[in-house]
C-alpha atoms as a PDB file:
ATOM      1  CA  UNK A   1      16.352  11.039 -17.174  1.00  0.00           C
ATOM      2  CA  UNK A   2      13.664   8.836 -18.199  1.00  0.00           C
ATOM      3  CA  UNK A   3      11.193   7.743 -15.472  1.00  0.00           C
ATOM      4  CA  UNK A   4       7.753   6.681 -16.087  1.00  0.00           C
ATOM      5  CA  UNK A   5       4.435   6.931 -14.305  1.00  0.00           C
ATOM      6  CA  UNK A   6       4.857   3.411 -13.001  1.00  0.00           C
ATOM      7  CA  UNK A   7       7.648   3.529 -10.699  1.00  0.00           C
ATOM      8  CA  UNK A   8       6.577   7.789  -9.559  1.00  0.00           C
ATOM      9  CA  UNK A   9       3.277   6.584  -8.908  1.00  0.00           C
ATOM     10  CA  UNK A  10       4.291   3.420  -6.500  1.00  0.00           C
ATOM     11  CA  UNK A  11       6.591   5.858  -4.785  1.00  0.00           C
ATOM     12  CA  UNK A  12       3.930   8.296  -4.273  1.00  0.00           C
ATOM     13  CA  UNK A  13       1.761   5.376  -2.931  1.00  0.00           C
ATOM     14  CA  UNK A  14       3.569   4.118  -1.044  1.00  0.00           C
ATOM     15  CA  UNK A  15       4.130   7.476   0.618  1.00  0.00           C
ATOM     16  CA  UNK A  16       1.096   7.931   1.252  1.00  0.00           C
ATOM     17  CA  UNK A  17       0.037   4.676   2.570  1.00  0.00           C
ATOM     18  CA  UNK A  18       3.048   5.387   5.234  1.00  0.00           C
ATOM     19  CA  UNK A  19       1.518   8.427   6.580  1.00  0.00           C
ATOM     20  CA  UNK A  20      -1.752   7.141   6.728  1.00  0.00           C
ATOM     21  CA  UNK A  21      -1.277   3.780   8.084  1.00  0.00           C
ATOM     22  CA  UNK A  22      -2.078   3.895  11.513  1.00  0.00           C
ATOM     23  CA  UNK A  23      -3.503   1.005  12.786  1.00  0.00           C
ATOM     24  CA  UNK A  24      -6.341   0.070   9.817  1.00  0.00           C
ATOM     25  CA  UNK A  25      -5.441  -0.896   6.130  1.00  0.00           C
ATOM     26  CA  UNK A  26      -5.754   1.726   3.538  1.00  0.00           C
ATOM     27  CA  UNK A  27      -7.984   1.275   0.995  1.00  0.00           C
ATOM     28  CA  UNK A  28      -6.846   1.915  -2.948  1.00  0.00           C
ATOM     29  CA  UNK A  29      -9.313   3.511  -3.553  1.00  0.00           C
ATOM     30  CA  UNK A  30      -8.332   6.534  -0.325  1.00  0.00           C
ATOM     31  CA  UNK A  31      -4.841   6.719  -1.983  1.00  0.00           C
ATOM     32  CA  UNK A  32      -6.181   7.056  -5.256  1.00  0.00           C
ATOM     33  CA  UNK A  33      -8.220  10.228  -4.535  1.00  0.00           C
ATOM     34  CA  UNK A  34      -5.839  11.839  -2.117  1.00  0.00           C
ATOM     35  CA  UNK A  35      -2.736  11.258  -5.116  1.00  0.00           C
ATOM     36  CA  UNK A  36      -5.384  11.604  -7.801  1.00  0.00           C
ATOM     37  CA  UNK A  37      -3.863   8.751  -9.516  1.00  0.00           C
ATOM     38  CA  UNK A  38      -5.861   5.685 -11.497  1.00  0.00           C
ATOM     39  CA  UNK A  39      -7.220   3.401  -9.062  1.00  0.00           C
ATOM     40  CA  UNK A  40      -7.098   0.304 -12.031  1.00  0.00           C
ATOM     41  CA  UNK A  41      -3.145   1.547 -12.368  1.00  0.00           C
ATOM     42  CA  UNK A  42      -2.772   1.340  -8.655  1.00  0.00           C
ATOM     43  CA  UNK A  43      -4.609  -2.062  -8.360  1.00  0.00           C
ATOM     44  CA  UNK A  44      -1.869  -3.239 -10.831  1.00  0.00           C
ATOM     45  CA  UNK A  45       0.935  -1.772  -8.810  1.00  0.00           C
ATOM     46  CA  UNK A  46       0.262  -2.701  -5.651  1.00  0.00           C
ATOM     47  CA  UNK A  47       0.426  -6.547  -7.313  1.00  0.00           C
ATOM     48  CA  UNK A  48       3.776  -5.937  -8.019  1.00  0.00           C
ATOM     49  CA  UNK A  49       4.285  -4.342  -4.511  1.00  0.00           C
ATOM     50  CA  UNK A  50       2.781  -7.473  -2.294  1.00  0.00           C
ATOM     51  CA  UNK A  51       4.667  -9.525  -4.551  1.00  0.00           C
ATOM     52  CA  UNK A  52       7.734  -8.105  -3.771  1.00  0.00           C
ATOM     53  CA  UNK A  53       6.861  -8.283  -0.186  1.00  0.00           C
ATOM     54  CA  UNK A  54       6.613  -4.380   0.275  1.00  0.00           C
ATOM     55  CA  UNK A  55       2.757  -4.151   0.993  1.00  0.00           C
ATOM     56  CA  UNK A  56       0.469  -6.854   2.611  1.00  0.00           C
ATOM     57  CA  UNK A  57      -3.091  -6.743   1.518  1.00  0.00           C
ATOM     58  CA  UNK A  58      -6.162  -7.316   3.891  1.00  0.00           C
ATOM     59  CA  UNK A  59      -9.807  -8.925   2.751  1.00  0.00           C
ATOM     60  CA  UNK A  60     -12.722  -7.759   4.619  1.00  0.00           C
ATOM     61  CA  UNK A  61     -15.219  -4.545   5.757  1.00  0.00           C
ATOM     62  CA  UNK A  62     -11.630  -2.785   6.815  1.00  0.00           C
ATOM     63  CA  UNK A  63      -9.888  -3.971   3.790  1.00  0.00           C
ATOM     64  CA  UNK A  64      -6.742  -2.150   2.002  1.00  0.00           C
ATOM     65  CA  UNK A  65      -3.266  -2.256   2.156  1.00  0.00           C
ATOM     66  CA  UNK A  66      -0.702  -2.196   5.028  1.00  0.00           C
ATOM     67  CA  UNK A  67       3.589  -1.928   4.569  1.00  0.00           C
ATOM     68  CA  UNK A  68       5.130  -4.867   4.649  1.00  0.00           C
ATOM     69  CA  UNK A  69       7.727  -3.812   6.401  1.00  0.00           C
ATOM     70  CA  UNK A  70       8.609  -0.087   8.403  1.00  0.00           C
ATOM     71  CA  UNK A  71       9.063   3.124   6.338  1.00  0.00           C
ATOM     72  CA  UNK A  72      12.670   3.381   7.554  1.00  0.00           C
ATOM     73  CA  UNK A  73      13.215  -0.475   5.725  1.00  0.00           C
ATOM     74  CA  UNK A  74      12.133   0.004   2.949  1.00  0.00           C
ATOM     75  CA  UNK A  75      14.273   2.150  -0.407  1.00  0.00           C
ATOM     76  CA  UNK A  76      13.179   4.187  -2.793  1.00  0.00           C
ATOM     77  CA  UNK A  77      15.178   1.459  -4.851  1.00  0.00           C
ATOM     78  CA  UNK A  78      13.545  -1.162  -4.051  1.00  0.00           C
ATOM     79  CA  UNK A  79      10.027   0.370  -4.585  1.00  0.00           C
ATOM     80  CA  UNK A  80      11.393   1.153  -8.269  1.00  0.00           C
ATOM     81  CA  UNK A  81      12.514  -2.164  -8.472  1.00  0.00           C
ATOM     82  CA  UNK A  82       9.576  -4.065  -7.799  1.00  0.00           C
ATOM     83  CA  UNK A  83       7.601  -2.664 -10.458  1.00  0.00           C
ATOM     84  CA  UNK A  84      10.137  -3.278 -13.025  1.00  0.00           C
ATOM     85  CA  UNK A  85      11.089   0.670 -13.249  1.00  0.00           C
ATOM     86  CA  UNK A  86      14.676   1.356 -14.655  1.00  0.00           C
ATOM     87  CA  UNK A  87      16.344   4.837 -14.208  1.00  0.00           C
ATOM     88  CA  UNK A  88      18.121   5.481 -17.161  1.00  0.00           C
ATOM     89  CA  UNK A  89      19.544   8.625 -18.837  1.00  0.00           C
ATOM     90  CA  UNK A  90      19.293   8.146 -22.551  1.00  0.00           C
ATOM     91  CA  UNK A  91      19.647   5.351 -24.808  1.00  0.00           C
ATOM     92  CA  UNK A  92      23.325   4.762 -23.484  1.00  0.00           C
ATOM     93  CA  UNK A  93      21.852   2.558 -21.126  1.00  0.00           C
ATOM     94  CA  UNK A  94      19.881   0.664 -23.061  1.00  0.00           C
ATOM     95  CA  UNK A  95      21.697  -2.335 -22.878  1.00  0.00           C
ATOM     96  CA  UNK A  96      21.489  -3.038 -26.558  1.00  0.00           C
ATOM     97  CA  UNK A  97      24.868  -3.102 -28.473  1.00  0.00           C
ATOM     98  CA  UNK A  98      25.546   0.376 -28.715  1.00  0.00           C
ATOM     99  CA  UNK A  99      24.355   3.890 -28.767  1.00  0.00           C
ATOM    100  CA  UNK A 100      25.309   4.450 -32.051  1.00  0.00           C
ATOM    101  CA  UNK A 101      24.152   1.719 -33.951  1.00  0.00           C
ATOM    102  CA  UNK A 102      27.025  -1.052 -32.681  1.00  0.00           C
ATOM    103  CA  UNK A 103      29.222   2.003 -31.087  1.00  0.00           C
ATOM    104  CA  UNK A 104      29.205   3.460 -27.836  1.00  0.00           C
ATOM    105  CA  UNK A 105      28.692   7.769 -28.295  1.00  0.00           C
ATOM    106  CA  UNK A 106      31.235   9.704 -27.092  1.00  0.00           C
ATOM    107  CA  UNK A 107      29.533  10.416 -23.776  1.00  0.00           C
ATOM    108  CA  UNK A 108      28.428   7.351 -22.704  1.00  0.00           C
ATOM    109  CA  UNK A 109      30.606   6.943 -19.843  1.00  0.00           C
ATOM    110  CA  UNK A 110      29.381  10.658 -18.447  1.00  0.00           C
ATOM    111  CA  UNK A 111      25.469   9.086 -19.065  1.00  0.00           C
ATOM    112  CA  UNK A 112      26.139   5.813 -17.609  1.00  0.00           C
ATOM    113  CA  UNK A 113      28.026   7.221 -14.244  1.00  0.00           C
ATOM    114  CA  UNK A 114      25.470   9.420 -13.742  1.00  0.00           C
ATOM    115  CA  UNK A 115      22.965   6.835 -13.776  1.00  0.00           C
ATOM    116  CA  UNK A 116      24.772   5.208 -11.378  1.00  0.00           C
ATOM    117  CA  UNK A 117      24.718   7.882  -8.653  1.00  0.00           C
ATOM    118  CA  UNK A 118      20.887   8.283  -9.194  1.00  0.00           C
ATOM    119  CA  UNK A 119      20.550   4.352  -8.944  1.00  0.00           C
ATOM    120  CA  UNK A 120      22.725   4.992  -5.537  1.00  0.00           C
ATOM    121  CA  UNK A 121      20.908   7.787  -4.648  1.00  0.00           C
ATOM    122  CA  UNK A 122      17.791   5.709  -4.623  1.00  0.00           C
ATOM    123  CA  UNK A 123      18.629   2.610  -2.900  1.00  0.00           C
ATOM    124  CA  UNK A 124      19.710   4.878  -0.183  1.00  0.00           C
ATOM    125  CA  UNK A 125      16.814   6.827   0.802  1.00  0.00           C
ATOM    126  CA  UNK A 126      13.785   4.930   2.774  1.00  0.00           C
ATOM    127  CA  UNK A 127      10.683   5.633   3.040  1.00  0.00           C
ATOM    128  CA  UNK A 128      10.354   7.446   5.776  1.00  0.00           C
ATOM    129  CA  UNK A 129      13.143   9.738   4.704  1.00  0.00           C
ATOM    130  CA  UNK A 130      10.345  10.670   1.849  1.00  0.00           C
ATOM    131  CA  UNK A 131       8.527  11.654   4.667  1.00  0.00           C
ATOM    132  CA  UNK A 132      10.293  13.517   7.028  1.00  0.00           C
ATOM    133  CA  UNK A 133      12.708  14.880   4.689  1.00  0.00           C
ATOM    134  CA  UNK A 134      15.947  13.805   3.224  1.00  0.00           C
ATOM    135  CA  UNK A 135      19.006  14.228   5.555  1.00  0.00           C
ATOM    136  CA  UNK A 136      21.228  16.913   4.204  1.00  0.00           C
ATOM    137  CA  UNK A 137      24.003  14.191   4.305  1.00  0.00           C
ATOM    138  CA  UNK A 138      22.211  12.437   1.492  1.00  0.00           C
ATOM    139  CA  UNK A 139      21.820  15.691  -0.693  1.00  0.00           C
ATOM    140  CA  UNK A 140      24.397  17.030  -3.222  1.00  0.00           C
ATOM    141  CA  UNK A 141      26.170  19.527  -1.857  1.00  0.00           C
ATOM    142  CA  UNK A 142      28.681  22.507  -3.133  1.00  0.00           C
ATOM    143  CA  UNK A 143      26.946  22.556  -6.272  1.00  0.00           C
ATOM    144  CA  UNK A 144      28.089  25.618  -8.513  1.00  0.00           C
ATOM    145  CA  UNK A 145      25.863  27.771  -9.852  1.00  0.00           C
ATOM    146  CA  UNK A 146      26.156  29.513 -13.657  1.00  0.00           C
ATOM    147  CA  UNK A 147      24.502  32.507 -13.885  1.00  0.00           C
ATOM    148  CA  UNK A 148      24.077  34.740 -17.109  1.00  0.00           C
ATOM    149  CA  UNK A 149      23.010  33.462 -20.398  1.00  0.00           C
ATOM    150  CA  UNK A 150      21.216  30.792 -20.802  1.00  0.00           C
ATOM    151  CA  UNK A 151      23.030  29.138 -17.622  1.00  0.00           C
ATOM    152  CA  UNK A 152      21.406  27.390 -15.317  1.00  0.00           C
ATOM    153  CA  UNK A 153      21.384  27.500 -11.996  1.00  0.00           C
ATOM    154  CA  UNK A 154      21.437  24.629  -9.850  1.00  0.00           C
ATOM    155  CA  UNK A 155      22.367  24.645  -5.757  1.00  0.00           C
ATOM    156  CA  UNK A 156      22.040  22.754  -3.529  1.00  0.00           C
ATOM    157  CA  UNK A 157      20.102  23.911  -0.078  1.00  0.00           C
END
């Protein structure tokens, strides 16, 4: 799956700017240091974020950012959405003409469904789930495990 800094780092912001809240705005430049991310790359995501409505910015000696709305309204998705992030598997969803030059590959079904259930996945976990944890109802589940050579080993807890 290809994800890039951009969309990680607004989720991790705005993480963090939900557990530190409180009742004062959080400055950039506090996020910044506790996520040790780019405070210039932060000043240009949390654009995209008060444009989208997510964040509210405040002027002044006690200056920062706020949520726009509570933790538990507001997706993962819609996070990733606002600063133009795309979750996509491999060039199958590209949305050019095909994956093969004007052809769709063999497995571009099996690509494209599976970026659908991480697209779902995403639009249904808030951001106060982040915090607190993601209910187990939300989590794969029954996930085999392959064990032996070269298998890998995936389960679900």
């Amino acid at each position: 799956m290809e994800l890039n800094t951009k969309g990680r780092y607004a989720v991790m912001a705005m993480a963090d700017l939900a557990k530190h809240e409180g009742d004062n705005a959080v400055p950039l430049s506090q996020i910044a240091e506790r996520q040790q991310l780019s405070l210039s790359y932060l000043e240009q995501i949390f654009l995209r974020l008060r444009r989208a409505g997510l964040v509210e910015s405040a002027r002044g000696r006690s200056g920062g950012y706020r949520l726009g709305r509570p933790p538990a309204e507001i997706v993962v998705g819609e996070i990733m959405a606002a600063v133009e992030e795309e979750t996509r598997m491999t060039r199958c969803m590209d949305g050019g003409i095909g994956c093969l030059g004007e052809e769709r590959c063999l497995t571009h079904n099996l690509w494209r469904g599976l970026g659908g259930h991480i697209a779902a996945f995403l639009w249904n976990v808030s951001l106060a789930e982040v915090l607190d944890g993601i209910p187990p109802d939300k989590l794969a589940k029954n996930l085999p495990t392959q064990r032996g050579a070269g298998g890998i080993g995936w389960a679900a807890e």
